[in-house]
C-alpha atoms as a PDB file:
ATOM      1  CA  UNK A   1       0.000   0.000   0.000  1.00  0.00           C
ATOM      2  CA  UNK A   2       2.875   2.236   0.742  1.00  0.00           C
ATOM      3  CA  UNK A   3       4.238   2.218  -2.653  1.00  0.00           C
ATOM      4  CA  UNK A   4       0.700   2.503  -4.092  1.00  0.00           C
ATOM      5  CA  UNK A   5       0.639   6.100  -1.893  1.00  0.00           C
ATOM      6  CA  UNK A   6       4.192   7.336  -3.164  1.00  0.00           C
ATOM      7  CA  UNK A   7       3.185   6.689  -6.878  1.00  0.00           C
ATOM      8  CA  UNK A   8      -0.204   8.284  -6.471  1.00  0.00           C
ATOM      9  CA  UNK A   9       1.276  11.215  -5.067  1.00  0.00           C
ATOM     10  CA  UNK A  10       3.513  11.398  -8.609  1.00  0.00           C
ATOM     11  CA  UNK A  11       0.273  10.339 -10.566  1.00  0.00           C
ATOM     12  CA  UNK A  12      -1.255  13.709  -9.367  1.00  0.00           C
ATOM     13  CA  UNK A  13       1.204  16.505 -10.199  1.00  0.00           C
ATOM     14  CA  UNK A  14       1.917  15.010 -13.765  1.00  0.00           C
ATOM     15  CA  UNK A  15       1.953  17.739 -16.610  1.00  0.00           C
ATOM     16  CA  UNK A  16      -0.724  16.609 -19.001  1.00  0.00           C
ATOM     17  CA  UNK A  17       1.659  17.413 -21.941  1.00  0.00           C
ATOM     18  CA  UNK A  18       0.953  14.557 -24.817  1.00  0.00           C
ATOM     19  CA  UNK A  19      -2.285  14.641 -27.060  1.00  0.00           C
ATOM     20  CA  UNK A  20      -4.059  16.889 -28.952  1.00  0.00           C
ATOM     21  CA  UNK A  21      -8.008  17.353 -29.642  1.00  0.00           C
ATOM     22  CA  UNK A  22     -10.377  19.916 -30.912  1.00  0.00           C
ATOM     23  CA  UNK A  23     -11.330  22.956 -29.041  1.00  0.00           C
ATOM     24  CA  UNK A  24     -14.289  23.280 -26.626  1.00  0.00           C
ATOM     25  CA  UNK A  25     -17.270  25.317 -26.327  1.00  0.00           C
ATOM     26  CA  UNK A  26     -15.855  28.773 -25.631  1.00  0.00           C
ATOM     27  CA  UNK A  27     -15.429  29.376 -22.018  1.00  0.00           C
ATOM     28  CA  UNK A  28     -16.236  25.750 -20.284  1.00  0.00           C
ATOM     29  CA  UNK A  29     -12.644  25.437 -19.142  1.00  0.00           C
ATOM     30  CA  UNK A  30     -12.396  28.383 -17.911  1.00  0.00           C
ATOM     31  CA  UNK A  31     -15.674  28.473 -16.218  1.00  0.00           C
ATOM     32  CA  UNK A  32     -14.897  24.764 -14.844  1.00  0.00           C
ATOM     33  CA  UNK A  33     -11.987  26.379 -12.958  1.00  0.00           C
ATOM     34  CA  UNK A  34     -13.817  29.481 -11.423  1.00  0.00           C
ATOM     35  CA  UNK A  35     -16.014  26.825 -10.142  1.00  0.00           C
ATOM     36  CA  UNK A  36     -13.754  24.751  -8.477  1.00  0.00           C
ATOM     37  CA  UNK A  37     -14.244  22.579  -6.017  1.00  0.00           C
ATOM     38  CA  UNK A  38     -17.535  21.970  -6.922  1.00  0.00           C
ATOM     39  CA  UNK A  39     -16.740  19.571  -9.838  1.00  0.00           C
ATOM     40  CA  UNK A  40     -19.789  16.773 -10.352  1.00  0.00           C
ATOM     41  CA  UNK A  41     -18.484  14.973 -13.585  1.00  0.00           C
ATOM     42  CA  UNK A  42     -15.587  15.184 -16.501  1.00  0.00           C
ATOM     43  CA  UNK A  43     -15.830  17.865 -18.607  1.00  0.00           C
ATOM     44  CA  UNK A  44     -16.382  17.510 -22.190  1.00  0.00           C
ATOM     45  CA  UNK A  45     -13.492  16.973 -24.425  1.00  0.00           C
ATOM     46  CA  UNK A  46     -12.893  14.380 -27.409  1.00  0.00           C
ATOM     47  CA  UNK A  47     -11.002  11.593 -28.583  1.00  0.00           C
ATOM     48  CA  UNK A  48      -7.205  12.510 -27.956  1.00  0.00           C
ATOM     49  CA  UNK A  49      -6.020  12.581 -31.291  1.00  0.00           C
ATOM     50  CA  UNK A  50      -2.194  13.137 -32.142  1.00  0.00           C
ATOM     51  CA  UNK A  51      -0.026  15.338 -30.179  1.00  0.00           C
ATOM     52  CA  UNK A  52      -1.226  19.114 -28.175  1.00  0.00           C
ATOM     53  CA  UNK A  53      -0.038  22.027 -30.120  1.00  0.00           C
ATOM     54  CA  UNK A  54       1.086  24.820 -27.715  1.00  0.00           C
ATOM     55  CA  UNK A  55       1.494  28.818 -28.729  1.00  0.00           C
ATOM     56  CA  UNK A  56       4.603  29.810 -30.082  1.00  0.00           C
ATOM     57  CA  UNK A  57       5.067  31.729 -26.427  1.00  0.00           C
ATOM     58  CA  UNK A  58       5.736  28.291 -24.570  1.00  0.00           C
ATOM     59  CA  UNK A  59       8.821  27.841 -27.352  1.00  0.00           C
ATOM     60  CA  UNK A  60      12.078  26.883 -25.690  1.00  0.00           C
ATOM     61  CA  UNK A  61      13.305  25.737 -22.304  1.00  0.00           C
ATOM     62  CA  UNK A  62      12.057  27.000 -18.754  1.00  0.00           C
ATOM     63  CA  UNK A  63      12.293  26.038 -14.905  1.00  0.00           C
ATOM     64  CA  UNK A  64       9.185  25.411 -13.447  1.00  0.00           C
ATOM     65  CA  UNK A  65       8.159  25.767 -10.145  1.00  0.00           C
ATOM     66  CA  UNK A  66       4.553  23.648  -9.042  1.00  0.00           C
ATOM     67  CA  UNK A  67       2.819  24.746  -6.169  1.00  0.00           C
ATOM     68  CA  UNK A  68       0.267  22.667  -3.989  1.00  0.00           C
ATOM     69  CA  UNK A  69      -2.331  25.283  -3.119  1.00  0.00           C
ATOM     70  CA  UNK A  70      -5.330  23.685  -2.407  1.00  0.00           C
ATOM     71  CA  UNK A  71      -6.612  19.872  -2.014  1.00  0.00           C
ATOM     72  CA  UNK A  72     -10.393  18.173  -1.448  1.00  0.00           C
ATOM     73  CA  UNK A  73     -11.711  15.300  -0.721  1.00  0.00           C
ATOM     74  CA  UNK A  74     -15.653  15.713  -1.513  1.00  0.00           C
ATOM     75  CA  UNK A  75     -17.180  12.270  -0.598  1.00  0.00           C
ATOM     76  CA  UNK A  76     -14.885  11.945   2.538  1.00  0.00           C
ATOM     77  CA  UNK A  77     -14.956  10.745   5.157  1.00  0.00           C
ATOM     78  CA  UNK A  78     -17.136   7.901   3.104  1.00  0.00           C
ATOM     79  CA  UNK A  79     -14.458   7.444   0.449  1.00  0.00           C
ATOM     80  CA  UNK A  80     -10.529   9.092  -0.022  1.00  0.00           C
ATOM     81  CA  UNK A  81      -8.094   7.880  -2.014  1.00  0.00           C
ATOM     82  CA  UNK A  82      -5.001   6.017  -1.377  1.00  0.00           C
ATOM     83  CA  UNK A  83      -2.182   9.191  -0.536  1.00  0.00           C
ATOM     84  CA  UNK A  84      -4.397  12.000   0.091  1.00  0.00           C
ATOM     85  CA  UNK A  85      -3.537  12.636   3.930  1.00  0.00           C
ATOM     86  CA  UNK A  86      -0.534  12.165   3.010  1.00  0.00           C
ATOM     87  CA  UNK A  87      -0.207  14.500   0.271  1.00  0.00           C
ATOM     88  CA  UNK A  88      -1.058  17.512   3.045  1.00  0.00           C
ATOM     89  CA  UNK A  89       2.871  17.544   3.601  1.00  0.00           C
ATOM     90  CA  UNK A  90       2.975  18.837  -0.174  1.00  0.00           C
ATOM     91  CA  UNK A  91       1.019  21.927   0.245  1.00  0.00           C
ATOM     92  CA  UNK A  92       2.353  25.265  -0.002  1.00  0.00           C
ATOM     93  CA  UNK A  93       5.799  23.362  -0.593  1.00  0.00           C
ATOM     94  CA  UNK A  94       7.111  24.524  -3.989  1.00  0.00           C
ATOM     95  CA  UNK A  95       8.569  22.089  -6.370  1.00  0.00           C
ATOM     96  CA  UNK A  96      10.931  23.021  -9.393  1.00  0.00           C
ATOM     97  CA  UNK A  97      12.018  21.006 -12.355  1.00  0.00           C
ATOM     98  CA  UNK A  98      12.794  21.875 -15.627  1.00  0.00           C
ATOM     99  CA  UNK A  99      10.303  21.319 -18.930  1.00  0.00           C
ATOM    100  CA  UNK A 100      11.209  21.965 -22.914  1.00  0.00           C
ATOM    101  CA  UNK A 101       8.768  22.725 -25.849  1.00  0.00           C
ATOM    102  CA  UNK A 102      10.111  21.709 -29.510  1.00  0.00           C
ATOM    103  CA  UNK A 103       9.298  22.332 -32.902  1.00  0.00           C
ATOM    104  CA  UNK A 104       8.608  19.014 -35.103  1.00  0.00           C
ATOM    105  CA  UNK A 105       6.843  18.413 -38.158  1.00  0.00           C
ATOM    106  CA  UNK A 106       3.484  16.902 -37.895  1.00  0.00           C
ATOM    107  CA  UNK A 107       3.213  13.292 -39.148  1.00  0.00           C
ATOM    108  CA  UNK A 108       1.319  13.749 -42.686  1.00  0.00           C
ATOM    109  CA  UNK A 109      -1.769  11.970 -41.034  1.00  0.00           C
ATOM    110  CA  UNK A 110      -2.500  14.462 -38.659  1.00  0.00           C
ATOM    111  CA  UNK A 111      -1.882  17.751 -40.923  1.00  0.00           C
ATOM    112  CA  UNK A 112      -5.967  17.214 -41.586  1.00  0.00           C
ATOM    113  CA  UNK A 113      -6.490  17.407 -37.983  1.00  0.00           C
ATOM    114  CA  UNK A 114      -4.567  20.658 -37.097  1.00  0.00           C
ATOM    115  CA  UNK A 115      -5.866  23.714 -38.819  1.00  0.00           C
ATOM    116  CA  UNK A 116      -3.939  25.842 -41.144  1.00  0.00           C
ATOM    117  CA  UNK A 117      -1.010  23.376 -40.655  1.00  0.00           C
ATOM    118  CA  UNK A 118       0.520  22.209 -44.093  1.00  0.00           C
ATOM    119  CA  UNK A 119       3.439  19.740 -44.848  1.00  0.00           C
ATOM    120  CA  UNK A 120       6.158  22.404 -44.577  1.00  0.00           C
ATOM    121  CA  UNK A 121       5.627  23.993 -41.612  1.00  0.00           C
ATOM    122  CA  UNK A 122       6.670  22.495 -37.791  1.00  0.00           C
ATOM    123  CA  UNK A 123       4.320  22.793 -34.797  1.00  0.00           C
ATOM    124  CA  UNK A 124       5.452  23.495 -31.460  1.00  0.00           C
ATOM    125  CA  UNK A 125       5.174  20.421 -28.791  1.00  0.00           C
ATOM    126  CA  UNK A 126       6.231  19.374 -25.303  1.00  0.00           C
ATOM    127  CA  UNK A 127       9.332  17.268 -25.179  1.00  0.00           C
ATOM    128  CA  UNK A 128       6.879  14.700 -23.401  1.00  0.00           C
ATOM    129  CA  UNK A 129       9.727  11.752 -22.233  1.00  0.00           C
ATOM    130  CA  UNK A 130      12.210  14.874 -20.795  1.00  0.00           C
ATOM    131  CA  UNK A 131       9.657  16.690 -19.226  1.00  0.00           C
ATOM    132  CA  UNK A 132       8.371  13.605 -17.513  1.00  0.00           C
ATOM    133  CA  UNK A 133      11.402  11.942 -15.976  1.00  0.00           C
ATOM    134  CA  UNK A 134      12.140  15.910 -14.617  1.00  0.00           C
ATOM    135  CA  UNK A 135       9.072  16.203 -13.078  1.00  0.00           C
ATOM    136  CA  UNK A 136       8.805  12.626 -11.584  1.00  0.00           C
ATOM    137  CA  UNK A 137      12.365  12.740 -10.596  1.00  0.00           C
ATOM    138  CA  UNK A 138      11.628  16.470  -8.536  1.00  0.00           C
ATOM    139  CA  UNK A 139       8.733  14.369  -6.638  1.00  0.00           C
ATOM    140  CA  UNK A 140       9.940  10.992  -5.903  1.00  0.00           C
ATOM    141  CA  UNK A 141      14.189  11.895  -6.662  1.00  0.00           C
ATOM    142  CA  UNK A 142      16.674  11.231  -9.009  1.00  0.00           C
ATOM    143  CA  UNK A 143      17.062   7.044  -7.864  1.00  0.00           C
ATOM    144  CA  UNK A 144      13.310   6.194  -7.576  1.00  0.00           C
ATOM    145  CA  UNK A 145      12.761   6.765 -11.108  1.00  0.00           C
ATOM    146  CA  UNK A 146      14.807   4.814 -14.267  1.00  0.00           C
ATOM    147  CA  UNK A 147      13.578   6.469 -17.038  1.00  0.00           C
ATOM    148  CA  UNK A 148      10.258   7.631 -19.039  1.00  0.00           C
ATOM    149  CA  UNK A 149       9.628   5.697 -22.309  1.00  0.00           C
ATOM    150  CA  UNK A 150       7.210   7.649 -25.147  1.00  0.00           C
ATOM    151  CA  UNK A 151       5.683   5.074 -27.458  1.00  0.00           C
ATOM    152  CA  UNK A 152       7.149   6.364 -30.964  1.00  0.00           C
ATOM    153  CA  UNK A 153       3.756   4.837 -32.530  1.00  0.00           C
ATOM    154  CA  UNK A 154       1.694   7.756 -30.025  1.00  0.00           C
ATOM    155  CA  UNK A 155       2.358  11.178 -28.178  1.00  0.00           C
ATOM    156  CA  UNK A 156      -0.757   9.436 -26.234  1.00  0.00           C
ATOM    157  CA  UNK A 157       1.031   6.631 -24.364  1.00  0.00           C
ATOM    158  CA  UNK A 158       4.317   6.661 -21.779  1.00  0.00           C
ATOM    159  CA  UNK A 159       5.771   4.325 -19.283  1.00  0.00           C
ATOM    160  CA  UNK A 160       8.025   5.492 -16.455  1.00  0.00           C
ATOM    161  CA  UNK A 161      10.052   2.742 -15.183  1.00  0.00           C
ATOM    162  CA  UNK A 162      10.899   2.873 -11.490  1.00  0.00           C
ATOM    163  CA  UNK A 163      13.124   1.171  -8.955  1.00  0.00           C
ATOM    164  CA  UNK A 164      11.767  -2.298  -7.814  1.00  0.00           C
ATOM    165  CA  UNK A 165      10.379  -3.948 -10.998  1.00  0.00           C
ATOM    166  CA  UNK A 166       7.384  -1.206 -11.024  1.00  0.00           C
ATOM    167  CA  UNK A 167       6.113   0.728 -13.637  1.00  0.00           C
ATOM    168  CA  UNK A 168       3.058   3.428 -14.692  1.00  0.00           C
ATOM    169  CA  UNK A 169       1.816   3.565 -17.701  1.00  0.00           C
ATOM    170  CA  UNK A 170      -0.211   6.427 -18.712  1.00  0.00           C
ATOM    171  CA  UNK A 171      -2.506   6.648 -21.600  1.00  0.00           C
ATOM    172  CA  UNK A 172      -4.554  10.084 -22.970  1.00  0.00           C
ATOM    173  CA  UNK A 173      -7.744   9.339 -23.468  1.00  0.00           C
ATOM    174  CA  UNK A 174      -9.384  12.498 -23.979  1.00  0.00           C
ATOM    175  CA  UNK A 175      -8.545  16.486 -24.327  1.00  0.00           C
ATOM    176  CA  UNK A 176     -10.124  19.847 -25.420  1.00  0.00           C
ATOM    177  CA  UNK A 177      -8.700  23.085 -25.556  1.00  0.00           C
ATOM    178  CA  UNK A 178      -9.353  26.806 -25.399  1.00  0.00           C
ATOM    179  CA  UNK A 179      -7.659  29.864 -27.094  1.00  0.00           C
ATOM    180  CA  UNK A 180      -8.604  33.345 -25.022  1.00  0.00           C
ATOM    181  CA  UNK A 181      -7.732  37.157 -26.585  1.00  0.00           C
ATOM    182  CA  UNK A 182      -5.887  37.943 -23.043  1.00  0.00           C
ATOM    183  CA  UNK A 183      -3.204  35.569 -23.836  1.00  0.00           C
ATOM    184  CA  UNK A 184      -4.416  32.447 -22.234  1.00  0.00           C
ATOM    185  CA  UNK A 185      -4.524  28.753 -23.356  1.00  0.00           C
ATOM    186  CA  UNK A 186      -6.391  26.490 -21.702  1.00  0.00           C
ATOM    187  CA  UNK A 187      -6.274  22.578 -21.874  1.00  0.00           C
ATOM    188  CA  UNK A 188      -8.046  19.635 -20.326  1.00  0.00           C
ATOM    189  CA  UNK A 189      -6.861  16.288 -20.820  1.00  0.00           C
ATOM    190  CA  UNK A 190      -8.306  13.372 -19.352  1.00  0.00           C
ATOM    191  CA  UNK A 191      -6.080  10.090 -18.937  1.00  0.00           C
ATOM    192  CA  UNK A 192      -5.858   6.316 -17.663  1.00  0.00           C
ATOM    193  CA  UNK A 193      -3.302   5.336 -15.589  1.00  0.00           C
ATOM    194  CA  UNK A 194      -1.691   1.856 -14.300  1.00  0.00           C
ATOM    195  CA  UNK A 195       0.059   1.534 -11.761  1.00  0.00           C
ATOM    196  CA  UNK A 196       2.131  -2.088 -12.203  1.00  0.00           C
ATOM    197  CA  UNK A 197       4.452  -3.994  -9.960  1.00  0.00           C
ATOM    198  CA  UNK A 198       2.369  -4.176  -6.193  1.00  0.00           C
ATOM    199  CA  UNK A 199       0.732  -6.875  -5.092  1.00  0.00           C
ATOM    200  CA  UNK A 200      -2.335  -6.399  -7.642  1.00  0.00           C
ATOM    201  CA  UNK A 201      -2.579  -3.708 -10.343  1.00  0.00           C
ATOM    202  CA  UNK A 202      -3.613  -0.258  -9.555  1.00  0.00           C
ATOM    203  CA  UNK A 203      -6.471   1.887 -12.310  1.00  0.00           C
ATOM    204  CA  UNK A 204      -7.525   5.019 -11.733  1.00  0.00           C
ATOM    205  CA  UNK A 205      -8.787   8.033 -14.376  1.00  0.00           C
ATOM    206  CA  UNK A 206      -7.587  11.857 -13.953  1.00  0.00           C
ATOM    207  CA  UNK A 207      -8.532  15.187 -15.616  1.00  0.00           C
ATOM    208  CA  UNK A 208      -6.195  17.760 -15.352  1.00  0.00           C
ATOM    209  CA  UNK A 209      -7.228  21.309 -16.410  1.00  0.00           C
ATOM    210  CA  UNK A 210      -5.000  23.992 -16.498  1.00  0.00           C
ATOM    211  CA  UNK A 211      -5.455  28.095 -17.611  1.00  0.00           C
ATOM    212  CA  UNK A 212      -1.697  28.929 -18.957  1.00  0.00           C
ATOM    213  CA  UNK A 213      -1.412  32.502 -19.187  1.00  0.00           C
ATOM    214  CA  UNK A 214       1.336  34.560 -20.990  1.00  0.00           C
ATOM    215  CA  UNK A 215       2.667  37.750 -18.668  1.00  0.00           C
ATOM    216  CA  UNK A 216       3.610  40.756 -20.485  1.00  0.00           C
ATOM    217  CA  UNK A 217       7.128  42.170 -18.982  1.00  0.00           C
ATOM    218  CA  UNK A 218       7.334  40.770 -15.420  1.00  0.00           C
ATOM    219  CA  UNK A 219       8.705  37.033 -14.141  1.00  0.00           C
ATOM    220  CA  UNK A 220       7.618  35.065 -13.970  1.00  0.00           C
ATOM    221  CA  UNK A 221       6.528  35.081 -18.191  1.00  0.00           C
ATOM    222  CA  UNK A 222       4.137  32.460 -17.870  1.00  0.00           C
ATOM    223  CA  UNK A 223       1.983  31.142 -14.801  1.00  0.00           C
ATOM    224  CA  UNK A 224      -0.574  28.713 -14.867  1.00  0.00           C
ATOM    225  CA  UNK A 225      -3.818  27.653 -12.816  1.00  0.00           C
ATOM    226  CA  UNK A 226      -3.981  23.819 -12.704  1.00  0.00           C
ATOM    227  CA  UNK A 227      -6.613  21.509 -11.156  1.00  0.00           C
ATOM    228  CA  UNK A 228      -6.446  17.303 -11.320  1.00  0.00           C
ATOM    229  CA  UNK A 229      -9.469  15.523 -10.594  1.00  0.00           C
ATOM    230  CA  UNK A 230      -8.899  11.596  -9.701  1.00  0.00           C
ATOM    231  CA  UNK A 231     -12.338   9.648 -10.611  1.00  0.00           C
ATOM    232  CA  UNK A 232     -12.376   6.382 -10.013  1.00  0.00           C
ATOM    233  CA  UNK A 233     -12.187   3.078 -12.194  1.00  0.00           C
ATOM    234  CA  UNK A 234     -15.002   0.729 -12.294  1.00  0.00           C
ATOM    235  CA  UNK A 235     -12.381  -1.909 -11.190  1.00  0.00           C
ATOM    236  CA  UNK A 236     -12.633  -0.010  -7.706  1.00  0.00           C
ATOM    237  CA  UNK A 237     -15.297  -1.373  -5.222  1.00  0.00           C
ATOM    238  CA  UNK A 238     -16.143   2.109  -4.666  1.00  0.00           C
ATOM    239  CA  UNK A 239     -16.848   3.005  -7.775  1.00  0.00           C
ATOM    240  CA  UNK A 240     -20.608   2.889  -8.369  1.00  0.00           C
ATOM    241  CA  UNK A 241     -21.105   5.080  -4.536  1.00  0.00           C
ATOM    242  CA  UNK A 242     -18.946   7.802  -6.226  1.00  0.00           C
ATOM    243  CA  UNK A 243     -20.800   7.261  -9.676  1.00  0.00           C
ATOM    244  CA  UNK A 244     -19.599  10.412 -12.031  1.00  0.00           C
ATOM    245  CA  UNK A 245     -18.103  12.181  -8.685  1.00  0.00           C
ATOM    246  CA  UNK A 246     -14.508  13.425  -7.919  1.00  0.00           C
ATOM    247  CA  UNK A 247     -12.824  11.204  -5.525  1.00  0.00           C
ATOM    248  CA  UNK A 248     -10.266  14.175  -5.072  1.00  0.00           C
ATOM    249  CA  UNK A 249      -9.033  17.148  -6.466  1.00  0.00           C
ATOM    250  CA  UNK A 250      -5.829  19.081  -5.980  1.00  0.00           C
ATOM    251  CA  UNK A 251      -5.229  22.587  -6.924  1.00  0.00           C
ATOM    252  CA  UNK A 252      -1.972  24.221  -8.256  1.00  0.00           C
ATOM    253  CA  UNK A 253       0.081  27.228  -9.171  1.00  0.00           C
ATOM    254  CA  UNK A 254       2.841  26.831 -11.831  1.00  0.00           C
ATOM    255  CA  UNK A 255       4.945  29.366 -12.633  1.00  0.00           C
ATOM    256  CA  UNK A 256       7.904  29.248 -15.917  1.00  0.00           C
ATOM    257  CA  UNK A 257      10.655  31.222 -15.738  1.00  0.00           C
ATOM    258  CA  UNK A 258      13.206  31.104 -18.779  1.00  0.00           C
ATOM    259  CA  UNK A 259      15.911  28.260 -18.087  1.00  0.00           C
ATOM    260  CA  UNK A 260      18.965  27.707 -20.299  1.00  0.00           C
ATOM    261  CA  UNK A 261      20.552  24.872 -21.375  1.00  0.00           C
ATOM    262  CA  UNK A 262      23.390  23.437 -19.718  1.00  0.00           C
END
């Protein structure tokens, strides 16, 4: 149970940074954060499709620093989730690990998908596996974690590899996005994760939204709004009393300041 807590801790402060999808209705992301924490079901997104396009302002490398501001539990005391006392220790304690955002050329199946996107031109991504093992090394250090595998056949599907014969895979399910005039992009992704290598195989489902907004002249340049929602599989005995319901949600601040490379 104890490693099913440390990995669910990791599970929550992941950077959804792998699929894209269509936009949503104007406004329902941003409106699903001002309404936080009262959160009844997942929002609407679609199919994850391919991989998330980011503004040209996220372009290069940068040193993040996560904050744990906030954290519920709305059917408590009747159900919590494996790590959430736990993860109390976390809050207010900033975190900092570096992320980078590359140009690539979109495969030639996917130029359909991504508007005014031909076969000569690049689109700017999250360098998913390096971002990943930063992050998951900040959180659980530099020997708990081997290494983060991205499947080369999808920008949907990783594996990080930790110490002990464990592994989580994470798959993108879902996303939508949303472009505002005030410099803001807003994303929701919705993923499965598996947690392998306990004494039984651990599922759960999370929806991370997050309102990344661009800052004129000061520093940080960007900060971000972020809010993960655990929901819980149907493999869970639990999970017909929480029907649609949040099991949990955890609020954060990021903030990106401009990092160079070493």
């Amino acid at each position: 149970m104890r490693h099913i807590r440390v990995i669910y801790s990791f599970c929550l402060i992941i950077l959804c940074l792998l699929a894209w999808c269509g936009k949503a209705v104007a406004g329902e992301l941003s409106e699903r954060l001002t309404n936080f924490p009262q959160w009844e079901q997942l929002t609407s997104v679609k199919p994850a499709t391919g991989d998330l396009v980011y503004p040209d302002w996220f372009a290069g490398d940068w040193q993040v620093t996560s904050t744990l501001v906030d954290l519920v539990a709305p059917l408590a005391p009747d159900i919590v989730t494996p790590g959430f006392e736990a993860n109390r220790q976390q809050l207010n304690q900033p975190v900092s690990f570096l992320v980078r955002f590359i140009s690539e050329k979109p495969p030639i199946t996917e130029l359909k998908l991504i508007p005014k996107i031909d076969n000569k031109s690049t689109i700017l991504v999250a360098d998913r596996a390096f971002n990943s093992l930063n992050l998951a090394r900040a959180y659980l250090g530099d020997k708990a974690v081997l290494s983060v595998k991205a499947d080369p056949n999808s920008p949907n599907r990783q594996i990080t590899l930790l110490r002990g014969d464990r592994q989580l895979v994470s798959i993108v399910s879902a996303r939508a996005t949303e472009t505002t005039s005030d410099d803001k992009f807003i994303t929701s992704e919705v993923f499965q994760q598996l947690f392998k290598g306990g004494s039984q195989p651990y599922f759960n489902s999370v929806e991370s939204t997050t309102a990344y907004h661009k800052l004129a002249t000061s520093q940080p340049a960007i900060e971000a709004d972020q809010v993960t929602a655990v929901y819980l599989s149907p493999q869970d005995p639990d999970y017909f009393t929480a029907g649609s319901r949040p099991v949990a949600l955890y609020r954060y601040r990021l903030e990106f300041f401009p990092a160079t490379r070493g």
